[in-house]
Protein backbone atom coordinates (compact mmCIF):
# COMPACT_ATOMS: atom_id res chain seq x y z
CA UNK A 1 0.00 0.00 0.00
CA UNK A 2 1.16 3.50 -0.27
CA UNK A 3 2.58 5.26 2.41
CA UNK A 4 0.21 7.71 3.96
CA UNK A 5 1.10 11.45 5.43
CA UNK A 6 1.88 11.36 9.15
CA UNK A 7 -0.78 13.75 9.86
CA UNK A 8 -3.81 11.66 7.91
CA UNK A 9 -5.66 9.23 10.25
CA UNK A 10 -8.06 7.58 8.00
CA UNK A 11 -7.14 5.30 4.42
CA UNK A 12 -9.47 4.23 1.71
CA UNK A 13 -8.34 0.31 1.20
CA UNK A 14 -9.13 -0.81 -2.45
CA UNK A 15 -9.44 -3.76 -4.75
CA UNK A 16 -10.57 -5.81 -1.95
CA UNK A 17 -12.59 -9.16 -2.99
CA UNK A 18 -16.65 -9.09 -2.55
CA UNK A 19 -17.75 -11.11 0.29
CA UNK A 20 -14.38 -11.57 2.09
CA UNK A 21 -13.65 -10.79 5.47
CA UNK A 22 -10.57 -8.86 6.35
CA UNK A 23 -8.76 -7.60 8.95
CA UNK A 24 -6.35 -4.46 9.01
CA UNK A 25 -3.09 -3.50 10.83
CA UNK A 26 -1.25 -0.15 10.83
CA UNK A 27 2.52 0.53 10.85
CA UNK A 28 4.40 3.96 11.41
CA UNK A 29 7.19 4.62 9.77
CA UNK A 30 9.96 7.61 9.93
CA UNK A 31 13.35 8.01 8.79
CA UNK A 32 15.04 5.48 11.07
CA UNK A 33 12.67 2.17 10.42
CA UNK A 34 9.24 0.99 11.13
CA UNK A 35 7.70 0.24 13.87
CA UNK A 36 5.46 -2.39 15.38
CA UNK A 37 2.07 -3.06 13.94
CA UNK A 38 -0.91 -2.41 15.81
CA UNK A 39 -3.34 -5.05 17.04
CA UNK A 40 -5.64 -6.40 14.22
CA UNK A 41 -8.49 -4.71 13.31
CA UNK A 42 -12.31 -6.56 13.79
CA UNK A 43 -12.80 -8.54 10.96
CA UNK A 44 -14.55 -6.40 8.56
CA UNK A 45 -16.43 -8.46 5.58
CA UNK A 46 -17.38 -6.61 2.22
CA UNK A 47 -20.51 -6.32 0.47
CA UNK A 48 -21.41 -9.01 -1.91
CA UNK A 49 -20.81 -8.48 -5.89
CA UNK A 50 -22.72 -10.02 -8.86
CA UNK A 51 -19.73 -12.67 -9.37
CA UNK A 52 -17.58 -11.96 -12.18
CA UNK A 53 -15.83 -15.53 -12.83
CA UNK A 54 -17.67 -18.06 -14.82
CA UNK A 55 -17.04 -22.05 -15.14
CA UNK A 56 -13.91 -23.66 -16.73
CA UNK A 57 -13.38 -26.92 -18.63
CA UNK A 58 -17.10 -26.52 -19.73
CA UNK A 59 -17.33 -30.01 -21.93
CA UNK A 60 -19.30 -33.31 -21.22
CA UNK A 61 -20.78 -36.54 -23.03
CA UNK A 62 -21.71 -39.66 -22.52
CA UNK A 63 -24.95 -40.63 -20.62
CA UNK A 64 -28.12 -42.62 -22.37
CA UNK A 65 -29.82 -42.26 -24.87
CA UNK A 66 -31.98 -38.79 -25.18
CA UNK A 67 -29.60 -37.12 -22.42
CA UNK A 68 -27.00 -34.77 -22.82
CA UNK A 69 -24.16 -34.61 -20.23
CA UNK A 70 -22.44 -31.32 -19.52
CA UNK A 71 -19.71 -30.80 -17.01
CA UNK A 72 -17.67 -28.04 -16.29
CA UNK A 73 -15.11 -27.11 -12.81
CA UNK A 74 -17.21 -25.43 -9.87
CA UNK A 75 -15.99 -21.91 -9.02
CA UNK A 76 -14.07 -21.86 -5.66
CA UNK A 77 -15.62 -20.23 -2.87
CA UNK A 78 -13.64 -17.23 -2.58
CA UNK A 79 -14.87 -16.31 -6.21
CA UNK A 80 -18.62 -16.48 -5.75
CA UNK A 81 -19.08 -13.29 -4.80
CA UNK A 82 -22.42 -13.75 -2.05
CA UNK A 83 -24.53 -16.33 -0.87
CA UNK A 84 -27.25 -18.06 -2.81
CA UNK A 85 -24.28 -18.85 -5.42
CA UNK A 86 -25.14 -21.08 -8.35
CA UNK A 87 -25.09 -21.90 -12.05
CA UNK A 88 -27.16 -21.61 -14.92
CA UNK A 89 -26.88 -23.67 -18.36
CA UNK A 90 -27.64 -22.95 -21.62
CA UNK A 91 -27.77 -25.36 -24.47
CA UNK A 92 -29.08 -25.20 -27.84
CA UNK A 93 -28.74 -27.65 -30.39
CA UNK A 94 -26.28 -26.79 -33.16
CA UNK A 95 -27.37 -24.26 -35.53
CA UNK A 96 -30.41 -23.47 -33.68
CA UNK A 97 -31.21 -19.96 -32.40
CA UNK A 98 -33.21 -20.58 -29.20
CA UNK A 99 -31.46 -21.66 -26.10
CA UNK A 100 -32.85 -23.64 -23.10
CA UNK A 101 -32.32 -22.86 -20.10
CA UNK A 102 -31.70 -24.52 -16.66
CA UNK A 103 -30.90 -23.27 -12.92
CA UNK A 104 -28.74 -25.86 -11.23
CA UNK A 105 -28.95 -24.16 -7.39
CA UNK A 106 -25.94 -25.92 -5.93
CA UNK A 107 -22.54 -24.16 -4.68
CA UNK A 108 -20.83 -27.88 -5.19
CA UNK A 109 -22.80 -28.86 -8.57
CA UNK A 110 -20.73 -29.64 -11.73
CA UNK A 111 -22.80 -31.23 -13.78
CA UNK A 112 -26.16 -30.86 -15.46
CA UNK A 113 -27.88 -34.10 -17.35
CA UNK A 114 -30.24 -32.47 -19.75
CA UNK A 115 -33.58 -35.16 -20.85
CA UNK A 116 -35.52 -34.90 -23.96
CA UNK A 117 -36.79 -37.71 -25.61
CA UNK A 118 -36.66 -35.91 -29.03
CA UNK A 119 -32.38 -35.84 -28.78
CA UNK A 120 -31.38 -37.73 -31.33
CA UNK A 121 -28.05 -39.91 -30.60
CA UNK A 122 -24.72 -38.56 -30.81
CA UNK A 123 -26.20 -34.62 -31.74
CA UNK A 124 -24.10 -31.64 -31.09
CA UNK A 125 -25.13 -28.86 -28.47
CA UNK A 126 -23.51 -25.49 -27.98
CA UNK A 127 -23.24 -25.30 -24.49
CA UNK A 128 -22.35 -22.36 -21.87
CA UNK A 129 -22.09 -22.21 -18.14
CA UNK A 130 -22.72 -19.38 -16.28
CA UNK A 131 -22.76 -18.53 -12.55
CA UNK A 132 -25.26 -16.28 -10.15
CA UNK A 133 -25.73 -15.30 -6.70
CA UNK A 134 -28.53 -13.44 -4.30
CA UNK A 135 -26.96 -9.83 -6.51
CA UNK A 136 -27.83 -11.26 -10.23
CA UNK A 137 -26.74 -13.07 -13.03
CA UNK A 138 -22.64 -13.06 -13.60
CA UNK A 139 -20.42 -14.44 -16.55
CA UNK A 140 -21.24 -17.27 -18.49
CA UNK A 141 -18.10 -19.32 -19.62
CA UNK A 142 -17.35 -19.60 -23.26
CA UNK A 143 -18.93 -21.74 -26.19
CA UNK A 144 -18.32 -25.32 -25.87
CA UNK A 145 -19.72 -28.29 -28.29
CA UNK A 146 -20.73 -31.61 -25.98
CA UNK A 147 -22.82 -34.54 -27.81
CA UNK A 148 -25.92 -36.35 -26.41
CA UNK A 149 -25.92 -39.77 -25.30
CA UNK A 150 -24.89 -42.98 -27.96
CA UNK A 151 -27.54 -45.48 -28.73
CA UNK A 152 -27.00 -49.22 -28.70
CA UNK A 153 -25.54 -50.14 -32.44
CA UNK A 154 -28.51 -50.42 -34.92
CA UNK A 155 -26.70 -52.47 -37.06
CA UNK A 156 -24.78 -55.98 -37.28
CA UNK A 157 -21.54 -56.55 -38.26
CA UNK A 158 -21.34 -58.10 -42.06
CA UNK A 159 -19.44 -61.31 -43.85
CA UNK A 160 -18.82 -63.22 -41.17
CA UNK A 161 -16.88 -66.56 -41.46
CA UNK A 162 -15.43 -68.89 -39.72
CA UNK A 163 -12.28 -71.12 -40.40
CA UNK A 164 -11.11 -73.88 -38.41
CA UNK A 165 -7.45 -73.95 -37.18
CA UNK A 166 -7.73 -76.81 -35.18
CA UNK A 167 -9.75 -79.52 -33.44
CA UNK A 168 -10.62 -77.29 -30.80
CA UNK A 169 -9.91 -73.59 -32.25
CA UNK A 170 -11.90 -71.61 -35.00
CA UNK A 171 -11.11 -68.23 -36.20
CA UNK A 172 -13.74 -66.04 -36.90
CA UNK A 173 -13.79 -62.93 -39.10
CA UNK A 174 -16.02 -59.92 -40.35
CA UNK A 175 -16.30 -56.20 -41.89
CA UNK A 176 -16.31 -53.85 -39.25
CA UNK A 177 -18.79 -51.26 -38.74
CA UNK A 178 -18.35 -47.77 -40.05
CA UNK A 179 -18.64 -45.11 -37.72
CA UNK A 180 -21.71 -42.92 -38.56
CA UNK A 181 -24.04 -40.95 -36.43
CA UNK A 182 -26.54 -43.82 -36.15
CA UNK A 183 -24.14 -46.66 -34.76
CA UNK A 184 -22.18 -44.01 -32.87
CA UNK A 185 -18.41 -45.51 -31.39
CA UNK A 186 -17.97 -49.72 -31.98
CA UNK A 187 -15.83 -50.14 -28.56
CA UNK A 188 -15.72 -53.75 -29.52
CA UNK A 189 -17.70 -56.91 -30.30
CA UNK A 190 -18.99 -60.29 -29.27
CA UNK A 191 -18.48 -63.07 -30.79
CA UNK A 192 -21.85 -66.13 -30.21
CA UNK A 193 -21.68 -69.39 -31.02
CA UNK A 194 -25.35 -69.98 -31.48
């Protein structure tokens, strides 16, 4: 801080944090050195602030079918600003104009599962996070694009054969399936023997 004229007895402290409680001390100072603080101050907490910082690592995924998953990391504490602190989504799906919106009232919530029985697997959202508290609405993160939920593979694998190797081994081949928006990611297969 800067050093304040020996005959002032008052100081405007700034760019102090909303909602955080301080305490203060005073030194004097002269030619020679300076001296002892003085005993702390009460704590002193400031007013609350519309918070200013909005969710990081906004992303997501996953889930079931007709849900999208969005995730993001949950502001710390000393950045919400004032109580009744929480977040509010809004998704949209790609190239749409209208955004939905949902209030997710928890101080330790990061994540939101959004249901709709009309989302279509594997669909692209824009997605944004944004924060509030008992002062208003704050900063909402930046764009992010998270897809719905996979279904179950619609469709079988193709030319399958079998070839014996042995008396007691058979190999058995077959085309994979091509990724498309309907089958969504093959993470493996199954092999019956009916």
């Amino acid at each position: 801080p800067e050093v304040i004229n020996g005959r002032t007895h008052k100081a405007t402290v700034v760019d102090l944090s909303p909602w955080v409680e301080y305490e203060f001390r005073v030194v004097a100072s002269n030619s020679v050195g300076i001296g002892e603080p003085s005993r702390p101050s009460a704590l002193l907490k400031t007013k609350a602030a519309v918070p200013v910082v909005a969710p990081t690592n906004v992303s997501g995924g996953g889930g079931s079918r007709s849900e999208l998953v969005i995730t993001w990391e949950p502001v710390p504490e000393e950045l919400q600003n004032g109580e009744g602190f929480g977040y509010i989504v809004l998704l949209r799906p790609l190239g749409s104009t209208t955004w939905t919106k949902a209030v997710v009232a928890s101080v330790e919530a990061s994540k939101y599962v959004y249901r709709n029985e009309s989302i279509t697997p594997l669909s692209p959202f824009e997605v944004k996070v944004g924060v509030y508290n008992n002062e208003g609405e704050g900063t909402l993160s930046s764009m992010s694009i998270v897809y719905s939920g996979e279904d179950e593979p619609q469709i079988a694998p193709a030319g399958a054969s079998a070839l014996s190797i042995s008396a007691a081994e058979v190999e058995v081949s077959w085309q994979p399936i091509a990724w498309n928006r309907h089958t969504g990611r093959v993470l493996g297969y199954e092999v019956r023997q009916p």
